[in-house]
PDB file of N, CA and C in Angstrom:
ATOM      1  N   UNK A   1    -172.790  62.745-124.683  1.00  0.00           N
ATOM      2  CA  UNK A   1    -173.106  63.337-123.401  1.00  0.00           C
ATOM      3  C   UNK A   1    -171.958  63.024-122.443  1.00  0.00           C
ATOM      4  N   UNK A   2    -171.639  64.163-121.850  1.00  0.00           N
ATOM      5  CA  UNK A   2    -170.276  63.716-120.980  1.00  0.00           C
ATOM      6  C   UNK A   2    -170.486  63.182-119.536  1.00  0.00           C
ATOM      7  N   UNK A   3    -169.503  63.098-118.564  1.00  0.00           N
ATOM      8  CA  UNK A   3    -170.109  62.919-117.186  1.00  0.00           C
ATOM      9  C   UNK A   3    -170.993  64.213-116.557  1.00  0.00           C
ATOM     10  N   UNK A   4    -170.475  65.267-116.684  1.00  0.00           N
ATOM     11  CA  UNK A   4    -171.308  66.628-116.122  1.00  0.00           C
ATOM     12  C   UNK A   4    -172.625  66.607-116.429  1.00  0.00           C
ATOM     13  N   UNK A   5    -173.131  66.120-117.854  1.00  0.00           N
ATOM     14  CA  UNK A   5    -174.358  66.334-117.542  1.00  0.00           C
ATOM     15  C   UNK A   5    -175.109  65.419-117.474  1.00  0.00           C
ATOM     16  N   UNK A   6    -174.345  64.165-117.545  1.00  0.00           N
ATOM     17  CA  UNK A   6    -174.918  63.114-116.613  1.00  0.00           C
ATOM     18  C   UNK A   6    -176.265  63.406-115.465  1.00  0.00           C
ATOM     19  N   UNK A   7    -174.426  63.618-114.768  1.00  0.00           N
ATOM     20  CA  UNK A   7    -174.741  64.129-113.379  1.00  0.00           C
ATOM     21  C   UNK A   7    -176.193  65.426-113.129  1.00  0.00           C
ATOM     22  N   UNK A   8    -175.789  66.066-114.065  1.00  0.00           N
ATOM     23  CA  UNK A   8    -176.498  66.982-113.938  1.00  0.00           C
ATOM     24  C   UNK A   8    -178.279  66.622-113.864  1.00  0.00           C
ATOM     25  N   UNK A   9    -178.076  65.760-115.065  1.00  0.00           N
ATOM     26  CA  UNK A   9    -179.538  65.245-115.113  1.00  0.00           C
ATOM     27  C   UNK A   9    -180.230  64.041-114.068  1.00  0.00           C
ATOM     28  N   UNK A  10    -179.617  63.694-113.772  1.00  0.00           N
ATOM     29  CA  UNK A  10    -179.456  62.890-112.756  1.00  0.00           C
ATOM     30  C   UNK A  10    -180.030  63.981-111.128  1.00  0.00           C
ATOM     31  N   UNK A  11    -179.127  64.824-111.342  1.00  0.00           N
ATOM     32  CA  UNK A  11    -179.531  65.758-109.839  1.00  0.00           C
ATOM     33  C   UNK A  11    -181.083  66.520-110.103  1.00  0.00           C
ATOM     34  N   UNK A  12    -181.227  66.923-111.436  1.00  0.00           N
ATOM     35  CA  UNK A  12    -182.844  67.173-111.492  1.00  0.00           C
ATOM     36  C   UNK A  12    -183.637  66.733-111.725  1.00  0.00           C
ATOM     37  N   UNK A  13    -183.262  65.360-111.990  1.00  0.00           N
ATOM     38  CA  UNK A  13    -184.317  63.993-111.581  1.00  0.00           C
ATOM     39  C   UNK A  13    -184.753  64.001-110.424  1.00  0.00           C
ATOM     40  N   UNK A  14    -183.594  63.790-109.287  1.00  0.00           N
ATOM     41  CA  UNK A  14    -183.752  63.540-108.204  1.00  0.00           C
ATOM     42  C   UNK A  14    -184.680  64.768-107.423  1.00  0.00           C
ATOM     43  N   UNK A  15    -184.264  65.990-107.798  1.00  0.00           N
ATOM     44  CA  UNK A  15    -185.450  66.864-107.096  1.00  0.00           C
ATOM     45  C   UNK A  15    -186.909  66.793-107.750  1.00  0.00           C
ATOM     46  N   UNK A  16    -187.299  66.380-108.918  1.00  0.00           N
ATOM     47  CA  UNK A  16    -188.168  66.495-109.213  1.00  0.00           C
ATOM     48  C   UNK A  16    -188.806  65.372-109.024  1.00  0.00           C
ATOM     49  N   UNK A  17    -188.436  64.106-108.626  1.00  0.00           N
ATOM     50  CA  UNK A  17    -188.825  63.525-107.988  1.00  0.00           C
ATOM     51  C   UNK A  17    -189.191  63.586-106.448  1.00  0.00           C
ATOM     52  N   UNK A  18    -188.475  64.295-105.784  1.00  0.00           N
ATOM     53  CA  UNK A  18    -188.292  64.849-104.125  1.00  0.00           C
ATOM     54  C   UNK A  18    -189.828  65.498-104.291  1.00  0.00           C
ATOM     55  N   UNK A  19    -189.964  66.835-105.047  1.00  0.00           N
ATOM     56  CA  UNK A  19    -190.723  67.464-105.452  1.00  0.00           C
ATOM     57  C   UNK A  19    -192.038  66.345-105.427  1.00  0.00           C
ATOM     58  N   UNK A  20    -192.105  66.072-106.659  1.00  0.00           N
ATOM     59  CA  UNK A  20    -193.353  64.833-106.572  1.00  0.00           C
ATOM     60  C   UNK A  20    -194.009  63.917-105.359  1.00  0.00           C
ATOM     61  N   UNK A  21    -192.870  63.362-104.871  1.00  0.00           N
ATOM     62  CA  UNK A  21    -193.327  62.606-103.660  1.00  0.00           C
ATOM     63  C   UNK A  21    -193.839  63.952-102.461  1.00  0.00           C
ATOM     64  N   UNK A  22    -193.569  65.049-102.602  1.00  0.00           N
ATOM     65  CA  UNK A  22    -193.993  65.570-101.837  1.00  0.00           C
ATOM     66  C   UNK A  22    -195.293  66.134-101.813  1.00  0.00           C
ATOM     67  N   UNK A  23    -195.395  66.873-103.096  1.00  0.00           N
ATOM     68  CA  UNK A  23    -197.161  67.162-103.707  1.00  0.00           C
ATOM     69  C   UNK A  23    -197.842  65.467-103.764  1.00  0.00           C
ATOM     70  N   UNK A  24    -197.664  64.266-103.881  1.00  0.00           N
ATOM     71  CA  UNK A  24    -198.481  63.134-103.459  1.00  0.00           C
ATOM     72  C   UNK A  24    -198.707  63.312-101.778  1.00  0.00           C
ATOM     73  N   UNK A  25    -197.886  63.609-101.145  1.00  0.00           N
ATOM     74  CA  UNK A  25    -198.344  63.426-100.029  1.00  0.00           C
ATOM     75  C   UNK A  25    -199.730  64.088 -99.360  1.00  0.00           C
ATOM     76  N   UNK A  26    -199.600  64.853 -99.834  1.00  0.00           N
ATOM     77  CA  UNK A  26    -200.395  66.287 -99.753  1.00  0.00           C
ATOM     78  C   UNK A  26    -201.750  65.829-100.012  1.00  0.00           C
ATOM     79  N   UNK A  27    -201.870  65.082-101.250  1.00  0.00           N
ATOM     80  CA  UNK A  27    -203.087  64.504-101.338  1.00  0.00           C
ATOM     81  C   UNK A  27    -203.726  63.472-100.645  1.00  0.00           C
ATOM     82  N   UNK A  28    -204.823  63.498-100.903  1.00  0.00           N
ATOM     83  CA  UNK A  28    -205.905  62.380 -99.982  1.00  0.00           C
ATOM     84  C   UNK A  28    -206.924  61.627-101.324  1.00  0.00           C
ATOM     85  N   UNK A  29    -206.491  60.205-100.960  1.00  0.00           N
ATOM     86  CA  UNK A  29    -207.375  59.459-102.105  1.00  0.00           C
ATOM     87  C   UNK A  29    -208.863  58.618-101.387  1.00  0.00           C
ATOM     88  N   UNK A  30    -209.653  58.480-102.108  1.00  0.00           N
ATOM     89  CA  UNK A  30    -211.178  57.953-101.114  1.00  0.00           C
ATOM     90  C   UNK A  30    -211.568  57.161-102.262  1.00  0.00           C
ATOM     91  N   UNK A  31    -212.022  56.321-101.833  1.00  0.00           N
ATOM     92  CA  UNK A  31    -212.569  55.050-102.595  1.00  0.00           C
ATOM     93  C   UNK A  31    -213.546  53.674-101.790  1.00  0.00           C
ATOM     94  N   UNK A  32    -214.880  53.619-102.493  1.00  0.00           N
ATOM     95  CA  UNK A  32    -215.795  52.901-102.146  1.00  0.00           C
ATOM     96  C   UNK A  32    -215.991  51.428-102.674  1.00  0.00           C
ATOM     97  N   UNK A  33    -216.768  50.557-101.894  1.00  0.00           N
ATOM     98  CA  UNK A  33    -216.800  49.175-101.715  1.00  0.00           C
ATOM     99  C   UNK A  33    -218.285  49.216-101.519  1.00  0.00           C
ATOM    100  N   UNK A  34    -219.094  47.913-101.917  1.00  0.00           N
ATOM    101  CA  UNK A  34    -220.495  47.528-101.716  1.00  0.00           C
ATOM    102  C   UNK A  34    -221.330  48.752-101.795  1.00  0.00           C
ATOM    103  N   UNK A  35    -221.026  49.363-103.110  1.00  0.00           N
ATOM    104  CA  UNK A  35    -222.082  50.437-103.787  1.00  0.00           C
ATOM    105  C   UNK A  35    -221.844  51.373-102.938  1.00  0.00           C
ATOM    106  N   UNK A  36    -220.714  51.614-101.967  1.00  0.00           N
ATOM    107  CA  UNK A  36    -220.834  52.973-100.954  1.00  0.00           C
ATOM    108  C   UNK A  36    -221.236  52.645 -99.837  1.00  0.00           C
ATOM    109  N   UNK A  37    -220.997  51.556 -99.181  1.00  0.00           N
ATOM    110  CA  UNK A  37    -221.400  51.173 -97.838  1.00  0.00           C
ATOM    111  C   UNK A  37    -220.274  51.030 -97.166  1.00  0.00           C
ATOM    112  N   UNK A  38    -219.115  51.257 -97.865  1.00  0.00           N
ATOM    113  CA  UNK A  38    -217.571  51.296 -97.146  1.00  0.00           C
ATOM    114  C   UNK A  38    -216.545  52.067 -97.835  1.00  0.00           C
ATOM    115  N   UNK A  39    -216.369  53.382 -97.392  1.00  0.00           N
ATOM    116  CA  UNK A  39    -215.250  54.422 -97.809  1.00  0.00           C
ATOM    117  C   UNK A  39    -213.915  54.465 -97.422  1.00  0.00           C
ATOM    118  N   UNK A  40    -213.056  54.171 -97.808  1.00  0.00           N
ATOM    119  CA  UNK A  40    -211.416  54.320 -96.976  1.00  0.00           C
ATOM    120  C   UNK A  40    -211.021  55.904 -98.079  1.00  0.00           C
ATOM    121  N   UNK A  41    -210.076  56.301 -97.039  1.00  0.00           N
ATOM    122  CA  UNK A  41    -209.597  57.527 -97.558  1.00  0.00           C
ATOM    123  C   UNK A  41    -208.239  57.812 -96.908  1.00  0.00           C
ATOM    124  N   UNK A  42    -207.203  57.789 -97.528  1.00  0.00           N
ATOM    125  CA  UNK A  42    -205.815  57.170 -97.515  1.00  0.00           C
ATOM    126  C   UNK A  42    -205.321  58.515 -97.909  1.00  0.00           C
ATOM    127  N   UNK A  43    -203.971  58.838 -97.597  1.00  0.00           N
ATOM    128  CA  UNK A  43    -202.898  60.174 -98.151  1.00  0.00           C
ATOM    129  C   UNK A  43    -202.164  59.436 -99.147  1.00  0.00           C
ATOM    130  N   UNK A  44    -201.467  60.810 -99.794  1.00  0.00           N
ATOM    131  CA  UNK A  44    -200.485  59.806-100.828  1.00  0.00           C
ATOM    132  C   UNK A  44    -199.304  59.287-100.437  1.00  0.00           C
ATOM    133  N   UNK A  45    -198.987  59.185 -99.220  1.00  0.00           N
ATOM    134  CA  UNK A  45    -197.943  58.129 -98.413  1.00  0.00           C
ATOM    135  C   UNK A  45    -198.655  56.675 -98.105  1.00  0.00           C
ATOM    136  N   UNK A  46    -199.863  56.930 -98.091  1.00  0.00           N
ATOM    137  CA  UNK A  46    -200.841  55.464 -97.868  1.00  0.00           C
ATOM    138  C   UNK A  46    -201.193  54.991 -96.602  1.00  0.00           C
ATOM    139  N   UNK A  47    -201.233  55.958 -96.153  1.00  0.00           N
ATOM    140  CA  UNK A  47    -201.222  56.272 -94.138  1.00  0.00           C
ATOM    141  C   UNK A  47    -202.913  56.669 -94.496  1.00  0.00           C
ATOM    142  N   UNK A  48    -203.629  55.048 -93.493  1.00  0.00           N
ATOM    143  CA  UNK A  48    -205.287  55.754 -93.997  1.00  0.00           C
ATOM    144  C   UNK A  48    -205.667  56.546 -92.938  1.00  0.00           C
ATOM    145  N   UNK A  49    -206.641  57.457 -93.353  1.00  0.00           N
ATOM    146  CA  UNK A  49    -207.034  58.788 -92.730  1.00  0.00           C
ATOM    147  C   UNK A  49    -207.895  58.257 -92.042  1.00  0.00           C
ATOM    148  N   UNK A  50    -209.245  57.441 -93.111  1.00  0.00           N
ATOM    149  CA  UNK A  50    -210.630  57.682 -92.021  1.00  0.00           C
ATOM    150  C   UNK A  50    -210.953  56.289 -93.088  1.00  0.00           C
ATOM    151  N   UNK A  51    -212.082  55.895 -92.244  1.00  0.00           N
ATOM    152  CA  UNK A  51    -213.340  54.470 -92.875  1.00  0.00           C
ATOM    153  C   UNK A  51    -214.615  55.208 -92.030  1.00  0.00           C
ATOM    154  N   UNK A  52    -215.364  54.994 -93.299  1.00  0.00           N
ATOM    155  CA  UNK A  52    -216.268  55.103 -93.365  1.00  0.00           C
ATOM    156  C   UNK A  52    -217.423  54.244 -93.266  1.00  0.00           C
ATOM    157  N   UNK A  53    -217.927  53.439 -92.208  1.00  0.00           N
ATOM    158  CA  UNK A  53    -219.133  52.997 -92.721  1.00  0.00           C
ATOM    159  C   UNK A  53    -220.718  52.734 -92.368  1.00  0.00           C
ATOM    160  N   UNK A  54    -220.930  52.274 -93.427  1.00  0.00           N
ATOM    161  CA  UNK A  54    -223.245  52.619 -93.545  1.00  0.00           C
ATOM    162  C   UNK A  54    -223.473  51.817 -92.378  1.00  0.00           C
ATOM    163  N   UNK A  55    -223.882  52.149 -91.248  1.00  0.00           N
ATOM    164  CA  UNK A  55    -224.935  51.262 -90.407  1.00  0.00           C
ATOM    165  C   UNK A  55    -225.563  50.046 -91.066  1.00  0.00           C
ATOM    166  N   UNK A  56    -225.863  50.210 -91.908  1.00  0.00           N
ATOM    167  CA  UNK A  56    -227.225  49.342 -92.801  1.00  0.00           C
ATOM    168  C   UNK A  56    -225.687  47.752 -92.928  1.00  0.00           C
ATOM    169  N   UNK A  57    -224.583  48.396 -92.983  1.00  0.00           N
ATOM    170  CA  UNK A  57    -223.699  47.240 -93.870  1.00  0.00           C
ATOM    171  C   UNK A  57    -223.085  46.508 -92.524  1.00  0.00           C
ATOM    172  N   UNK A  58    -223.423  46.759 -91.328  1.00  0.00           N
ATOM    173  CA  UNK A  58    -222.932  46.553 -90.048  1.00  0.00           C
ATOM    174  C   UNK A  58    -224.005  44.764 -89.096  1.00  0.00           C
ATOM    175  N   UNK A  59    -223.613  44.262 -89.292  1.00  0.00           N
ATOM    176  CA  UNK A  59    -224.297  42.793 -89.305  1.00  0.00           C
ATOM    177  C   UNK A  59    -223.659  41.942 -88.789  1.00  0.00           C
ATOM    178  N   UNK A  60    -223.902  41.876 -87.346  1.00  0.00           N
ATOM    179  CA  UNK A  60    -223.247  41.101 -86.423  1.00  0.00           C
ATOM    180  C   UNK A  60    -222.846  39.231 -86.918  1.00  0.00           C
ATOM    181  N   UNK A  61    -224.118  39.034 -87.618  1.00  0.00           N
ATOM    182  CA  UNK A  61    -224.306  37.747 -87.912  1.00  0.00           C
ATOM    183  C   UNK A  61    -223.211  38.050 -89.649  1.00  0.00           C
ATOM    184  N   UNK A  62    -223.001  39.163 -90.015  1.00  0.00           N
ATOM    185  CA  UNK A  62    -221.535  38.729 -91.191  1.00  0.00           C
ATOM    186  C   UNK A  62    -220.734  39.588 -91.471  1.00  0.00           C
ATOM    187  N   UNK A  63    -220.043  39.262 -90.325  1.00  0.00           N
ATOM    188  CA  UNK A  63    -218.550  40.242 -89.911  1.00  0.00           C
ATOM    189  C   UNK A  63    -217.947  39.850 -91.100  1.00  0.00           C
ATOM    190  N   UNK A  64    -217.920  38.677 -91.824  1.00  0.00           N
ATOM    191  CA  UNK A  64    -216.794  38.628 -92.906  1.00  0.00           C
ATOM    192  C   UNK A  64    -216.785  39.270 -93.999  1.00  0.00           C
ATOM    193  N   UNK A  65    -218.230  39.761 -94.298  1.00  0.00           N
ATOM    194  CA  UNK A  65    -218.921  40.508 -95.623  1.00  0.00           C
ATOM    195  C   UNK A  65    -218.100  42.201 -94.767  1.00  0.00           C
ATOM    196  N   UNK A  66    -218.344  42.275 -93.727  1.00  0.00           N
ATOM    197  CA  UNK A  66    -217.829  44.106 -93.934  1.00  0.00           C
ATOM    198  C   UNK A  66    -216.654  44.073 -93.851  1.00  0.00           C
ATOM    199  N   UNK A  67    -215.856  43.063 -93.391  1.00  0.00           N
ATOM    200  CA  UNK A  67    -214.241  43.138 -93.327  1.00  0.00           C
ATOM    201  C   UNK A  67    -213.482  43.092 -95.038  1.00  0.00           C
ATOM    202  N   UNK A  68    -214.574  42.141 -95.649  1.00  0.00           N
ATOM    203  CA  UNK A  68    -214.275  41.950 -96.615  1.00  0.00           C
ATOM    204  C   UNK A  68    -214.115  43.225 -97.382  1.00  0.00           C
ATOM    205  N   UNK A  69    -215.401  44.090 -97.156  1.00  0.00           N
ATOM    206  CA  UNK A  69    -215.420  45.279 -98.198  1.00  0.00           C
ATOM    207  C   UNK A  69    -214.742  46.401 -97.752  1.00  0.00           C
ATOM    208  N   UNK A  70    -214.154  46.455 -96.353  1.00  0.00           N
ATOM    209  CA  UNK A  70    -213.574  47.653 -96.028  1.00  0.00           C
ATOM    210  C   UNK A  70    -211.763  47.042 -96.189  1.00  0.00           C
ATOM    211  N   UNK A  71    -211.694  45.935 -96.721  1.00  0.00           N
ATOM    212  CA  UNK A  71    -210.307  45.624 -97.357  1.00  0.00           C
ATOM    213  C   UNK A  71    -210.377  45.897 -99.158  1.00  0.00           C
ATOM    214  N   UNK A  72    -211.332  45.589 -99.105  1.00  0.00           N
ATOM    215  CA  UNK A  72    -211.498  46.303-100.867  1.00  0.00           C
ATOM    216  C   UNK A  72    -211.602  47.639-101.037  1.00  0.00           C
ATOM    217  N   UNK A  73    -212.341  48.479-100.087  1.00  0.00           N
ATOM    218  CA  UNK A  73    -212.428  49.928-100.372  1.00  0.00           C
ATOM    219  C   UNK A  73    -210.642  50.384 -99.925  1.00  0.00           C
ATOM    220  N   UNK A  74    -210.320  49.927 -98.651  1.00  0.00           N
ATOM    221  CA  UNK A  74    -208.662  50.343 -98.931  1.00  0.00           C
ATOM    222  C   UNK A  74    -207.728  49.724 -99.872  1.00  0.00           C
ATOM    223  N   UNK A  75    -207.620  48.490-100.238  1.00  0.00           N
ATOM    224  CA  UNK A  75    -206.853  47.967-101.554  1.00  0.00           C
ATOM    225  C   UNK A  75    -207.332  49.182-102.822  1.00  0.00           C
ATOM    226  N   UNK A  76    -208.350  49.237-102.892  1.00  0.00           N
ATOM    227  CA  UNK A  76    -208.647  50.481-104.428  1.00  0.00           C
ATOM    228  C   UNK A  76    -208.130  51.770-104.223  1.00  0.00           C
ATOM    229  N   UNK A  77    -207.921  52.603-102.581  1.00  0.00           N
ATOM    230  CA  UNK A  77    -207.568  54.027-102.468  1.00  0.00           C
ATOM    231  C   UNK A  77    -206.118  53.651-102.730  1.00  0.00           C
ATOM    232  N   UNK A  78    -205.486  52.288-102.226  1.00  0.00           N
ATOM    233  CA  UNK A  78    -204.236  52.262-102.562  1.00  0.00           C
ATOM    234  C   UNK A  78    -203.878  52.201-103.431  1.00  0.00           C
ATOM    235  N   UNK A  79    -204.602  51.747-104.351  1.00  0.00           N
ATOM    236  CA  UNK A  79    -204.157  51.485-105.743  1.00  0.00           C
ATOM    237  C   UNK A  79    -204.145  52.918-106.595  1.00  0.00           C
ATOM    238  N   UNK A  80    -205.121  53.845-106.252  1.00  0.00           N
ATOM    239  CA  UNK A  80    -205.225  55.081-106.785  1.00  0.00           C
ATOM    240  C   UNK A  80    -204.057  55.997-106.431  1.00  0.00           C
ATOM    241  N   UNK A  81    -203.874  55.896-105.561  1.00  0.00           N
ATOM    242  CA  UNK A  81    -202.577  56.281-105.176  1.00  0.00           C
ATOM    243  C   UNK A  81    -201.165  56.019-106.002  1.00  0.00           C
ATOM    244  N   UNK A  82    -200.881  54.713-105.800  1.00  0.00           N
ATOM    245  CA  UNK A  82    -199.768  53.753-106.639  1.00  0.00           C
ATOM    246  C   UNK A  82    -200.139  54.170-108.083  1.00  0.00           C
ATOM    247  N   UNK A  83    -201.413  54.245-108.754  1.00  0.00           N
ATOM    248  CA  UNK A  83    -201.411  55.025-110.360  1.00  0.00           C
ATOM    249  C   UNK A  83    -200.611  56.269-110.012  1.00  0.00           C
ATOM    250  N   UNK A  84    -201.295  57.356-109.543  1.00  0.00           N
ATOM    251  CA  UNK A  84    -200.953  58.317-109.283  1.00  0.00           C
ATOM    252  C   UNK A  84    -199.673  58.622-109.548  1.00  0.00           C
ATOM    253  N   UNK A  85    -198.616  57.715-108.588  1.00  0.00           N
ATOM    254  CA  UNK A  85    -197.402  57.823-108.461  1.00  0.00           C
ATOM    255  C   UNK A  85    -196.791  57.009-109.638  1.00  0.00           C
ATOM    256  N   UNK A  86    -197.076  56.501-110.395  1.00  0.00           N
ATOM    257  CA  UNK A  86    -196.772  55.457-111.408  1.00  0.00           C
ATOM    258  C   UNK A  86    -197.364  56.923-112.513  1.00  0.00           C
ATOM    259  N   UNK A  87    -198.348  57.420-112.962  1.00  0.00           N
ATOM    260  CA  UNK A  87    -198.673  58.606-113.840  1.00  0.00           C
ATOM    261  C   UNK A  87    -197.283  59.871-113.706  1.00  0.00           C
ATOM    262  N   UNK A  88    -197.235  60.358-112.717  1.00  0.00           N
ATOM    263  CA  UNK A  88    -196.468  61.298-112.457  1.00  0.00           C
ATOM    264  C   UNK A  88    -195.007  61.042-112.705  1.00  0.00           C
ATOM    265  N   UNK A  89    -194.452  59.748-112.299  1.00  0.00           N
ATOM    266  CA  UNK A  89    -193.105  59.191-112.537  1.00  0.00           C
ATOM    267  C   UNK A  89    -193.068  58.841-114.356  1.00  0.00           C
ATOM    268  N   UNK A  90    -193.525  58.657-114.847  1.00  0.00           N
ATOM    269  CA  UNK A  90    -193.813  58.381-116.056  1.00  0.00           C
ATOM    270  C   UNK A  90    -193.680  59.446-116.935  1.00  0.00           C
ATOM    271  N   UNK A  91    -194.516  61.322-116.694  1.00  0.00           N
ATOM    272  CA  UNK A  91    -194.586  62.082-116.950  1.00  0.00           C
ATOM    273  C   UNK A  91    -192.928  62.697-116.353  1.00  0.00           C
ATOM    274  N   UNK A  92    -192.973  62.922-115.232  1.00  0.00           N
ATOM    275  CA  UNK A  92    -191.438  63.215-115.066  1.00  0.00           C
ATOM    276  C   UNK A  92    -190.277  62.519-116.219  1.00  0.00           C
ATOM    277  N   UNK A  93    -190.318  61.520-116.317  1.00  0.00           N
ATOM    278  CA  UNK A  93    -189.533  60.385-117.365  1.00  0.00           C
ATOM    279  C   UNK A  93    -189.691  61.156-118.484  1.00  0.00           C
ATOM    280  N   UNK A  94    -190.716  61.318-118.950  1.00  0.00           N
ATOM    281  CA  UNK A  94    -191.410  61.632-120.428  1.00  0.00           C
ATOM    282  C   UNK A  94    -190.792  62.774-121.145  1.00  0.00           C
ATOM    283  N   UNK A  95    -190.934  64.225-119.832  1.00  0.00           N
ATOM    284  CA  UNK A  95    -190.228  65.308-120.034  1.00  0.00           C
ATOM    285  C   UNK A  95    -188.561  65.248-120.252  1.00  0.00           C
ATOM    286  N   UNK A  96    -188.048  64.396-119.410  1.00  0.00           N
ATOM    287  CA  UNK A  96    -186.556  64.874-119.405  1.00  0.00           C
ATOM    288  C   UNK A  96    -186.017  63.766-120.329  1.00  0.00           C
ATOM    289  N   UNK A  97    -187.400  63.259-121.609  1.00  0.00           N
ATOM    290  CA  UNK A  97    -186.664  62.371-122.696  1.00  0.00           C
ATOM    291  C   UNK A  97    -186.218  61.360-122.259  1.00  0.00           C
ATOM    292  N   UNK A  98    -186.580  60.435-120.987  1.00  0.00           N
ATOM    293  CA  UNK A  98    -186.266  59.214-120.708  1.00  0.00           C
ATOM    294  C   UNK A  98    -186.802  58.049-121.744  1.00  0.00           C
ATOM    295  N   UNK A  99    -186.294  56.980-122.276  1.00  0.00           N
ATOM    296  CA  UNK A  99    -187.316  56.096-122.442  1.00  0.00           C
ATOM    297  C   UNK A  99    -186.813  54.896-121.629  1.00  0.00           C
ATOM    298  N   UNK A 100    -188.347  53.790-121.477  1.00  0.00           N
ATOM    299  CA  UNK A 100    -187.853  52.470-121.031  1.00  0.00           C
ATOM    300  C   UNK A 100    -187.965  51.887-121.930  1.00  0.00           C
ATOM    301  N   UNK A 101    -187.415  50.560-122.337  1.00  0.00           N
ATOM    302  CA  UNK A 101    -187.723  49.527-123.281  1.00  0.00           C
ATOM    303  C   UNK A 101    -189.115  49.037-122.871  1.00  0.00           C
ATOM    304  N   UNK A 102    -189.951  48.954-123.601  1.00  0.00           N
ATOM    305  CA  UNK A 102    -191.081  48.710-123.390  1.00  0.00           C
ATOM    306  C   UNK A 102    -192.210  49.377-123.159  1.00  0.00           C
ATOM    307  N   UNK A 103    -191.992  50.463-122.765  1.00  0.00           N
ATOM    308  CA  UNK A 103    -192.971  51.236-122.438  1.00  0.00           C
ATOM    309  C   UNK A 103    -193.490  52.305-123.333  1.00  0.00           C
TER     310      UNK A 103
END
């Protein structure tokens, strides 16, 4: 393989990656905590949209129990996200015959 198509492959990496990060953005990930008593719903930049939560889970006397679960319902949309982008980068890889050691 010479330098040209190096390069070459290299430059349609890079858009198809451009590409990718851009259809993630687009999306919106939602994910629940304490059986659904706390929803976060995050874009695929990880900028959260909205929280959601049950009256019933709202308990003056244990602020630490809903803080707790509305940090777990956003740690999981983030994480769905980060697959997401970890699936797609992988598949991009896959097509243009990349391999990693290990993977």
């Amino acid at each position: 393989m010479n330098i040209n198509q190096i390069m070459k492959q290299a430059q349609d990496m890079q858009k198809k990656l451009a590409k990718q990060q851009e259809e993630l953005s687009q999306k919106e990930f939602e994910a629940s905590s304490g059986g659904g008593m706390v929803t976060a719903k995050i874009n695929g930049t990880g900028q959260l949209l909205a929280i959601q939560i049950d009256p019933e889970v709202v308990d003056k006397d244990d602020v630490d129990m809903l803080q707790d679960l509305i940090v777990a319902a956003v740690n999981e949309a983030s994480k769905k996200v980060s697959d997401e982008a970890q699936g797609g980068m992988m598949g991009m890889m896959n097509q243009m015959g990349i391999k990693l050691p290990g993977m």
